[in-house]
C-alpha atoms as a PDB file:
ATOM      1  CA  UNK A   1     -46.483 -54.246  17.826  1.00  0.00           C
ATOM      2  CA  UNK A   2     -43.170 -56.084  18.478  1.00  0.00           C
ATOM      3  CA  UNK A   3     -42.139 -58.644  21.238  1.00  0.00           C
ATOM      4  CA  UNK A   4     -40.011 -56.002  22.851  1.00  0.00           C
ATOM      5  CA  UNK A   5     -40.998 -55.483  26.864  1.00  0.00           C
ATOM      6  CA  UNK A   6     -43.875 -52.715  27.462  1.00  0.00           C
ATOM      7  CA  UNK A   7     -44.151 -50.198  30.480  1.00  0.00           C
ATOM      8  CA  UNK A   8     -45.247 -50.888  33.238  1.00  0.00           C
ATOM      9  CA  UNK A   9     -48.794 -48.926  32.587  1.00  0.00           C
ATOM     10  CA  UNK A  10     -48.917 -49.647  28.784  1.00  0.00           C
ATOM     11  CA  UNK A  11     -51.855 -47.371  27.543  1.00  0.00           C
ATOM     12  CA  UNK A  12     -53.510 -49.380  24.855  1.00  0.00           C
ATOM     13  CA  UNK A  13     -53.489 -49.255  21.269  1.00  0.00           C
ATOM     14  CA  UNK A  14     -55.772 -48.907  18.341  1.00  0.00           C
ATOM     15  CA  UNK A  15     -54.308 -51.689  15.145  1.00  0.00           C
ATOM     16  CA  UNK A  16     -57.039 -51.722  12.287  1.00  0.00           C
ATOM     17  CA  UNK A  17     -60.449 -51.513  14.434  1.00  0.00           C
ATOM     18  CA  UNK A  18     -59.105 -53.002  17.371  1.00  0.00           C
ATOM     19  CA  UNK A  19     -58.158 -51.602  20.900  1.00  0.00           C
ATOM     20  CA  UNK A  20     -54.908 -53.842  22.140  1.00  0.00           C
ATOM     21  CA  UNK A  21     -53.151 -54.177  25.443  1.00  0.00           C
ATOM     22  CA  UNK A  22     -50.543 -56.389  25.987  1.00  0.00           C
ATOM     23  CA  UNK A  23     -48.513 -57.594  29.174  1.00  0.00           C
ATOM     24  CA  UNK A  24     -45.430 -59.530  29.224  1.00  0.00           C
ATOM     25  CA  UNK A  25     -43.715 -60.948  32.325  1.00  0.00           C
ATOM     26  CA  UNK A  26     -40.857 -63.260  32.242  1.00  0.00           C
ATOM     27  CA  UNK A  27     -40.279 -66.294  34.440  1.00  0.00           C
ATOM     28  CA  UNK A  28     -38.446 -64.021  36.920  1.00  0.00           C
ATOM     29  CA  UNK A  29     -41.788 -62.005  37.083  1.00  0.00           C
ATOM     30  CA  UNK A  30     -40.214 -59.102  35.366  1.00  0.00           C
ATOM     31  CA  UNK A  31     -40.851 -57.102  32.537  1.00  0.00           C
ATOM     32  CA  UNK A  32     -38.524 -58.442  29.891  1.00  0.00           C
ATOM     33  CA  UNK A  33     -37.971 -58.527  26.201  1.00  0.00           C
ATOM     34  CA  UNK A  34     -35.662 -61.703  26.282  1.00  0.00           C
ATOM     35  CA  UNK A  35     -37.290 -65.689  25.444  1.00  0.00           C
ATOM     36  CA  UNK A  36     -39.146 -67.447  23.122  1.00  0.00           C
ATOM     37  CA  UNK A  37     -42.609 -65.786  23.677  1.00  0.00           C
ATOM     38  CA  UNK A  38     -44.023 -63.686  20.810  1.00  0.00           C
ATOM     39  CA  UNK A  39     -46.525 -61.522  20.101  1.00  0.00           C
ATOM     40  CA  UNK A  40     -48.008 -59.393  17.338  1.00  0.00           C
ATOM     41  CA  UNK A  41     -51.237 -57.143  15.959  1.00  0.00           C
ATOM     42  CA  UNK A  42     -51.372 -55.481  12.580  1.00  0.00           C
ATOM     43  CA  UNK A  43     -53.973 -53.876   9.980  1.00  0.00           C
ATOM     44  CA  UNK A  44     -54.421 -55.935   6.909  1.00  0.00           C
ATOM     45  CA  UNK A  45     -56.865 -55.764   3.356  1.00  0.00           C
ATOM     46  CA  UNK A  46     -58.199 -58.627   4.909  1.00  0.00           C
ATOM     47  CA  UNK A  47     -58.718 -57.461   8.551  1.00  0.00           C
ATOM     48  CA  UNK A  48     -56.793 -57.247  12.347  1.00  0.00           C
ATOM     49  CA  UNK A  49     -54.460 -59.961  12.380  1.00  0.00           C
ATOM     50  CA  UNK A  50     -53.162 -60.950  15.848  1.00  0.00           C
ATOM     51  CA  UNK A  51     -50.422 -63.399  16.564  1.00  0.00           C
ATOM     52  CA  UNK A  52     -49.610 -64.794  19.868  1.00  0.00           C
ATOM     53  CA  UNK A  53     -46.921 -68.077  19.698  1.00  0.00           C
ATOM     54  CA  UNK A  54     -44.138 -69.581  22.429  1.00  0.00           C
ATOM     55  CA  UNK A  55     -41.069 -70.971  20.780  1.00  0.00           C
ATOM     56  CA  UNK A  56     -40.123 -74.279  22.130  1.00  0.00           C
ATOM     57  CA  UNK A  57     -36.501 -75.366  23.709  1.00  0.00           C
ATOM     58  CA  UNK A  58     -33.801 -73.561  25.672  1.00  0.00           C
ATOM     59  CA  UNK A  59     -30.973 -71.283  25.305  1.00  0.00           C
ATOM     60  CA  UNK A  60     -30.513 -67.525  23.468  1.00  0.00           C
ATOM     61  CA  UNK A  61     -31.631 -68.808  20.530  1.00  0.00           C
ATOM     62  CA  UNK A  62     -34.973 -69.024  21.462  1.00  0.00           C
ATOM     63  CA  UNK A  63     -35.215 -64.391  21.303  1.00  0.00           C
ATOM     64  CA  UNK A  64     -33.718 -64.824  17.704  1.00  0.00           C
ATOM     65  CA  UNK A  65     -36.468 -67.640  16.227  1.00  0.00           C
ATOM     66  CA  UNK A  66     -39.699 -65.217  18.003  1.00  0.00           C
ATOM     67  CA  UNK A  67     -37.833 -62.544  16.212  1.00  0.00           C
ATOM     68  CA  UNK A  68     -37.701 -64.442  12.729  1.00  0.00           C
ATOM     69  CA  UNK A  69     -41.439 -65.663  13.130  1.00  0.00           C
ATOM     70  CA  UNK A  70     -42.788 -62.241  14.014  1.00  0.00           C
ATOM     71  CA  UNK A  71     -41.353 -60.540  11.206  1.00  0.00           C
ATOM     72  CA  UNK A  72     -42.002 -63.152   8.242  1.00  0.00           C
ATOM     73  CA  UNK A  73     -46.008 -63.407  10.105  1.00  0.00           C
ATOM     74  CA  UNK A  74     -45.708 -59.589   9.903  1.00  0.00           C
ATOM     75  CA  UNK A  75     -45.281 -59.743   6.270  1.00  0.00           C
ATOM     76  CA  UNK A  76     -47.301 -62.774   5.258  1.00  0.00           C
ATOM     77  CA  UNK A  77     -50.676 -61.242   7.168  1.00  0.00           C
ATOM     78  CA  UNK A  78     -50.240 -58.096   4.929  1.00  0.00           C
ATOM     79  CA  UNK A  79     -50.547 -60.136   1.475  1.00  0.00           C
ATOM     80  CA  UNK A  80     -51.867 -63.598   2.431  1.00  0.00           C
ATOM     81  CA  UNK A  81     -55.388 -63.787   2.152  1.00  0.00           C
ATOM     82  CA  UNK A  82     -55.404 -67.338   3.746  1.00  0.00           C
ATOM     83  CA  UNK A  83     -55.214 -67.897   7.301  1.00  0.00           C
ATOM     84  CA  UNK A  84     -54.517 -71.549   6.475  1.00  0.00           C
ATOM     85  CA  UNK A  85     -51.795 -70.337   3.970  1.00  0.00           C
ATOM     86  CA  UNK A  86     -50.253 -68.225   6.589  1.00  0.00           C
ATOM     87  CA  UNK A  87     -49.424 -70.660   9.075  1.00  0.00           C
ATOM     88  CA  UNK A  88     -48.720 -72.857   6.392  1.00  0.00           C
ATOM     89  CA  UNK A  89     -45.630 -70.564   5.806  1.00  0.00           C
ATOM     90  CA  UNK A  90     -44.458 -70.008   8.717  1.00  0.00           C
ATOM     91  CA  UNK A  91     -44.313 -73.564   9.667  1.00  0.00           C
ATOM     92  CA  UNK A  92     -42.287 -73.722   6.553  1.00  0.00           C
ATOM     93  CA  UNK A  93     -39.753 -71.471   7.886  1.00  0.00           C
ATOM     94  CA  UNK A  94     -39.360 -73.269  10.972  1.00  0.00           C
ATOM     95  CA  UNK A  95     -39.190 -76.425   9.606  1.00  0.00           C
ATOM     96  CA  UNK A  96     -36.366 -75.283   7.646  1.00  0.00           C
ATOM     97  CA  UNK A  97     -34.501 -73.369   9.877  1.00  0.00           C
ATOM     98  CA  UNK A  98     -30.846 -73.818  11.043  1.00  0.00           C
ATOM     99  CA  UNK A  99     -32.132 -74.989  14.848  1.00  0.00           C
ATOM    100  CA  UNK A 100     -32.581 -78.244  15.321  1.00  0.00           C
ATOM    101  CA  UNK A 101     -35.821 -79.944  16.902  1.00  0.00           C
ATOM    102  CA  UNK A 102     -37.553 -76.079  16.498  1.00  0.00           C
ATOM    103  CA  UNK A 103     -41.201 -75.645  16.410  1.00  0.00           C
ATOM    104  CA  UNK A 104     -43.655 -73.075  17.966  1.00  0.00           C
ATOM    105  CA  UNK A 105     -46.721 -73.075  19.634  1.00  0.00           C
ATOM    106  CA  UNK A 106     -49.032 -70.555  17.617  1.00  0.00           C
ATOM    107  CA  UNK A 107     -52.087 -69.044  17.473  1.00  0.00           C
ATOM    108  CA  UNK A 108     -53.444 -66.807  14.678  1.00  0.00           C
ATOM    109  CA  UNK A 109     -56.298 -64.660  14.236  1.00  0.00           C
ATOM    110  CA  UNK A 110     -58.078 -62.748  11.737  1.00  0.00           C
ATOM    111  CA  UNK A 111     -60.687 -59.700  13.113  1.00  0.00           C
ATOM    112  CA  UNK A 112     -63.016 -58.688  10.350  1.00  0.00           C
ATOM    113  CA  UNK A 113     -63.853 -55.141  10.796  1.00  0.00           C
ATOM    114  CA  UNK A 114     -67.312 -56.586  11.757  1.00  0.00           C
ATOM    115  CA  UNK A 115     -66.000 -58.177  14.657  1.00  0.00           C
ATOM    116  CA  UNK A 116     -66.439 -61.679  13.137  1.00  0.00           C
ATOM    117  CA  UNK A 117     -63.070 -63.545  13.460  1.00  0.00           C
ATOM    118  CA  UNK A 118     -61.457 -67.070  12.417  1.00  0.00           C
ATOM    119  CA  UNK A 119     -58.353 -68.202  13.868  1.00  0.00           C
ATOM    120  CA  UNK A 120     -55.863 -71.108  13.807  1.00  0.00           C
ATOM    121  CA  UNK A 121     -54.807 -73.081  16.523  1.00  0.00           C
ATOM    122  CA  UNK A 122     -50.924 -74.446  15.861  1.00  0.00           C
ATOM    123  CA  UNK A 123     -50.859 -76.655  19.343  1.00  0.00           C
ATOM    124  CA  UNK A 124     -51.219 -73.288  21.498  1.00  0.00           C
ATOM    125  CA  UNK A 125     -54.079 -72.578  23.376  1.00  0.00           C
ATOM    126  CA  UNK A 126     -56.924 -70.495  22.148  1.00  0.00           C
ATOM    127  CA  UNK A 127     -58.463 -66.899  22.792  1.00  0.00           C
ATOM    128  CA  UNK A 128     -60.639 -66.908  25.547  1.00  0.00           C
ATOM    129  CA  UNK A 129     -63.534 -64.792  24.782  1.00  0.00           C
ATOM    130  CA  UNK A 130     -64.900 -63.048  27.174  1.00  0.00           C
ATOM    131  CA  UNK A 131     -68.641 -61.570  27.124  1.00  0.00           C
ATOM    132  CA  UNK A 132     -71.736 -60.760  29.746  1.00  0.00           C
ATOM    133  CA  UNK A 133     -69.287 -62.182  32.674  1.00  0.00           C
ATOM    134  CA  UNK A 134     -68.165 -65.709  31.272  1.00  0.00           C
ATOM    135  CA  UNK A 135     -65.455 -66.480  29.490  1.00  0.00           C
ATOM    136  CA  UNK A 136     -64.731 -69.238  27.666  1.00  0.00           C
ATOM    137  CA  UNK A 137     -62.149 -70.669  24.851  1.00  0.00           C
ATOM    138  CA  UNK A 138     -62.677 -70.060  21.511  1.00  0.00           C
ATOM    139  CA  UNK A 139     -64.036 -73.698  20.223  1.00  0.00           C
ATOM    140  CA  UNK A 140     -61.429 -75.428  18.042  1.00  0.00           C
ATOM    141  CA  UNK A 141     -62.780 -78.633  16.693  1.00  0.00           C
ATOM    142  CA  UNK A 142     -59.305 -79.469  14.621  1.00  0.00           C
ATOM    143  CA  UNK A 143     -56.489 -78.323  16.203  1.00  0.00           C
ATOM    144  CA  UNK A 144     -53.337 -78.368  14.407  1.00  0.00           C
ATOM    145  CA  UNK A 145     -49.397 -79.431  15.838  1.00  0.00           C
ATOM    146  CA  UNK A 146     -47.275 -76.803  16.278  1.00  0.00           C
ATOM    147  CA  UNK A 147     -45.317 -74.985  13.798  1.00  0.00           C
ATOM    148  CA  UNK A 148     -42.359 -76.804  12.941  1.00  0.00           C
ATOM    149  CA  UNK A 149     -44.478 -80.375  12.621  1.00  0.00           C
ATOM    150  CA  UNK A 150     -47.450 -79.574  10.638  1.00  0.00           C
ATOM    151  CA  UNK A 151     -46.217 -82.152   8.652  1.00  0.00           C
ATOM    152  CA  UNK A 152     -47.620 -84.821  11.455  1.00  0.00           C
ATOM    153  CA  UNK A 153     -51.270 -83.387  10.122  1.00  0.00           C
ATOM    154  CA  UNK A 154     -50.378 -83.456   6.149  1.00  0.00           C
ATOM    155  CA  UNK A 155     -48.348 -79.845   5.945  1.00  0.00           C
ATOM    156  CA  UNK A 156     -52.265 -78.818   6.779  1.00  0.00           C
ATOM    157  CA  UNK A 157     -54.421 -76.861   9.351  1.00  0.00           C
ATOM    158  CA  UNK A 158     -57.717 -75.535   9.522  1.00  0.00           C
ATOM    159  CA  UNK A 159     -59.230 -72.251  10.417  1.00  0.00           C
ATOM    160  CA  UNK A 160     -62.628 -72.366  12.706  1.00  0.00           C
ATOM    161  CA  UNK A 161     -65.047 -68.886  12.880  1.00  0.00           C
ATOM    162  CA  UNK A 162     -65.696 -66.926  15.677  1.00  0.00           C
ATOM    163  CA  UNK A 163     -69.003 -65.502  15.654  1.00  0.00           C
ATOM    164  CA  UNK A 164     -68.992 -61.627  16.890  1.00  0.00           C
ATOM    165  CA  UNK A 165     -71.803 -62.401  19.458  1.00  0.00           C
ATOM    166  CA  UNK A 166     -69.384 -64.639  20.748  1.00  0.00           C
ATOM    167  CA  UNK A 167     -66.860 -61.925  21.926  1.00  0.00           C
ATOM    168  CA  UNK A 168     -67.284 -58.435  23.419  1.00  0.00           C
ATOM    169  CA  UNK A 169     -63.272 -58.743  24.771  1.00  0.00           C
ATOM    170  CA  UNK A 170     -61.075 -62.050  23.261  1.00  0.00           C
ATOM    171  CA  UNK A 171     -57.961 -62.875  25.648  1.00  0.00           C
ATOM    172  CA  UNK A 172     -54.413 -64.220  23.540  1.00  0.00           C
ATOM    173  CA  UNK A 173     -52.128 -65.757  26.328  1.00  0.00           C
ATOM    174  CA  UNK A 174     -49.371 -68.169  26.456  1.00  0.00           C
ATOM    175  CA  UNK A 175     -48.466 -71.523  28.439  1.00  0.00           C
ATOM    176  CA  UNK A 176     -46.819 -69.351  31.038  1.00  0.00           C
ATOM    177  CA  UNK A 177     -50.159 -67.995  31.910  1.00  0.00           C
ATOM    178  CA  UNK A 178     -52.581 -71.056  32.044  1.00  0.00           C
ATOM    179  CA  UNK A 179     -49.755 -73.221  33.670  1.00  0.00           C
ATOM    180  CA  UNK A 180     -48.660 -70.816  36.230  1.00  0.00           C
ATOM    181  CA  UNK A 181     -48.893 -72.488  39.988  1.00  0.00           C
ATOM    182  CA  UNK A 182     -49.041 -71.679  43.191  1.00  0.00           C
ATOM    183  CA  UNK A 183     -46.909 -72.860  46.724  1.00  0.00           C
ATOM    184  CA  UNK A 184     -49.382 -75.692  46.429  1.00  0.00           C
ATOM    185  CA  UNK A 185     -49.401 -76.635  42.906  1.00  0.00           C
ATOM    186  CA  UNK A 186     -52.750 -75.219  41.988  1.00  0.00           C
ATOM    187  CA  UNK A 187     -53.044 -73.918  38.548  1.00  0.00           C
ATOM    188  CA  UNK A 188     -53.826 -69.958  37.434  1.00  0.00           C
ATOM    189  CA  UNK A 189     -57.468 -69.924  37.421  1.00  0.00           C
ATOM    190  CA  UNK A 190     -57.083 -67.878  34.351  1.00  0.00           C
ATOM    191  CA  UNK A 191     -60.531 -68.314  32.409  1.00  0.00           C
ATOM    192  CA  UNK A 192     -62.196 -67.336  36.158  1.00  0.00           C
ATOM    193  CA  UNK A 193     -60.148 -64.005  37.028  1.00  0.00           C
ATOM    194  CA  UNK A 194     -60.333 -62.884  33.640  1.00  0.00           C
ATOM    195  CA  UNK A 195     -64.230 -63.146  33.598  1.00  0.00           C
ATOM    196  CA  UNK A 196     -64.192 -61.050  36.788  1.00  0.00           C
ATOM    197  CA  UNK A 197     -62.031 -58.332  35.131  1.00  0.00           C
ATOM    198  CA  UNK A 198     -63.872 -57.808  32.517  1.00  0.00           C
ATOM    199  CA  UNK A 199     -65.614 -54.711  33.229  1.00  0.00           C
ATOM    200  CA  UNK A 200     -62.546 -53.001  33.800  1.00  0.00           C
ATOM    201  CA  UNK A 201     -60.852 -50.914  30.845  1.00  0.00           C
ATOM    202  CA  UNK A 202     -58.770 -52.742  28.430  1.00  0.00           C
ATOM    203  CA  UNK A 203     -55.427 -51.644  30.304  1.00  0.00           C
ATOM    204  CA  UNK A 204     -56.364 -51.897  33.578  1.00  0.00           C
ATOM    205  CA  UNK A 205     -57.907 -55.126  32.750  1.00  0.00           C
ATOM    206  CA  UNK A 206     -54.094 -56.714  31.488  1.00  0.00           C
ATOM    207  CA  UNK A 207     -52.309 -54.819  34.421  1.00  0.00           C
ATOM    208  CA  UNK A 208     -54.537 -56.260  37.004  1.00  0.00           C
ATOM    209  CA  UNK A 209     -54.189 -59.392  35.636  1.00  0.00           C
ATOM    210  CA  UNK A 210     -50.809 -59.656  35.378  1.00  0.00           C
ATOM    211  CA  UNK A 211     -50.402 -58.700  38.661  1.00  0.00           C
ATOM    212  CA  UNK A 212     -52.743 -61.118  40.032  1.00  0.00           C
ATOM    213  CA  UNK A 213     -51.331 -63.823  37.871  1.00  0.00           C
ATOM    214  CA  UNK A 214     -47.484 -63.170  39.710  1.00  0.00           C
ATOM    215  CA  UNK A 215     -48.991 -62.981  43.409  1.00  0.00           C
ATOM    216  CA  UNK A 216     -50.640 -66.443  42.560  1.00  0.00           C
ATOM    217  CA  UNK A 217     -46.924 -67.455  41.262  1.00  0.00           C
ATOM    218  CA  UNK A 218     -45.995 -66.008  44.943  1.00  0.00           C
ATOM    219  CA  UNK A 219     -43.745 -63.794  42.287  1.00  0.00           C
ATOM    220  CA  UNK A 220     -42.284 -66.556  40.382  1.00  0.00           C
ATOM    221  CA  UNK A 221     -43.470 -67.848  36.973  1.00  0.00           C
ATOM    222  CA  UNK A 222     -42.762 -71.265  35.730  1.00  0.00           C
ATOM    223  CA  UNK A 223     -42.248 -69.922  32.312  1.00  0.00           C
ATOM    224  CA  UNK A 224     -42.697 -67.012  30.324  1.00  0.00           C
ATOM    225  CA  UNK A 225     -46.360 -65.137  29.910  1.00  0.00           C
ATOM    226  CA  UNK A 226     -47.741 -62.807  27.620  1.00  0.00           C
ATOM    227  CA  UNK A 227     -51.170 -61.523  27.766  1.00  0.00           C
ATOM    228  CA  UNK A 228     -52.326 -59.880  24.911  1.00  0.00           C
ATOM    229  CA  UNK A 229     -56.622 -58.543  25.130  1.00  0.00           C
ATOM    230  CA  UNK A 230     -58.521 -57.132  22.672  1.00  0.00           C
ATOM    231  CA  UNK A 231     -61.619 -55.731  21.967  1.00  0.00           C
ATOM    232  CA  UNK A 232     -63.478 -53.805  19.290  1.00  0.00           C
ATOM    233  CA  UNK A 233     -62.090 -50.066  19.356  1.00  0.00           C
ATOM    234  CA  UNK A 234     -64.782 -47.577  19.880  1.00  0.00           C
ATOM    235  CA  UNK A 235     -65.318 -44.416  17.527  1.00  0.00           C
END
């Protein structure tokens, strides 16, 4: 899956033994390819491996580093075996790259085809995981900086489980989600409306939610958002 924009009824998609929708919105509360905001899902030897990351800082550049990330994460997830090792590299990349003050906000996650997961939180938020009407963020004892300053945790980072009783539908979202506001102020009850969604199908669930995310933002988003749910695909 790429960072490009998607339709405006995306009908999901089965990667490895996952069903994934995604929704994208810009700050202008438009479909748009354009930003820092990136995304990714892709069938590995070592299970689903889902990316979700916001590049940090202004200007055009910001299209071209998501780009650069997504493809070396594309490749890494097919022959790392390490989660750890994976974002390990990538922060490598960034670190070295010709933009100064760089880094990225990332999250990474491994699906076994079990429906067990681990993931790696790089100073982004985690999955919420949604099951039996609740949902809840994935637990991440030792969260890591962002990519781009690992090196303020030892060039280290830690991956935590996710049990698959934990999860019957795990939601991937950036800032632009959790920190959208209202007229008021008020954050995106995010977590809340999700949970009340959740009994919708997979598509309908991100379209409705994207749409109620931009009437709370009275049509205007602080930043870019990306909302990327998954859930075990069914035979």
């Amino acid at each position: 899956m790429s960072t490009r924009p998607t339709s405006a009824a995306p009908s999901p998609e089965t990667v490895g033994t996952l069903t994934v929708s995604v929704r994208r919105l810009s700050s202008s509360g438009v479909p748009d390819g354009s930003g820092g905001d990136v995304h990714g899902a892709v069938a590995t030897p070592f299970g689903t491996r889902l990316l979700i990351g916001d590049v940090m800082g202004k200007g055009p550049e910001l299209s071209r580093t998501a780009d650069t990330v997504l493809e070396a994460w594309s490749r890494l997830a097919q022959h790392q075996r390490s989660l750890e090792a994976v974002a390990v590299s990538l922060h490598s990349l960034v670190a070295h790259s010709d933009e100064p003050d760089r880094f990225v906000t990332a999250t990474l996650v491994t699906v076994a085809p079990d429906g067990s997961a681990e993931l790696v939180c790089c100073g982004h938020p985690p999955p919420l995981l949604l099951r039996g009407g609740g949902a809840v963020p994935a637990a991440v004892p030792a969260p890591a900086p962002p990519l781009g300053l690992l090196d303020l945790a030892h060039g280290w980072c830690a991956a935590q489980p996710i049990p698959r009783t934990a999860w019957d539908r795990m939601l991937l979202h950036t800032d632009g989600a959790g920190e959208a506001r209202d007229g008021d102020g008020v954050f995106y009850p995010l977590a809340e409306r999700a949970a009340e969604l959740e009994p919708v199908p997979l598509a309908t669930f991100t379209a409705a939610l994207a749409a109620d995310l931009l009437h709370h933002a009275r049509g205007r988003l602080q930043d870019d958002a990306t909302l990327l749910a998954v859930e075990t695909a069914r035979e």
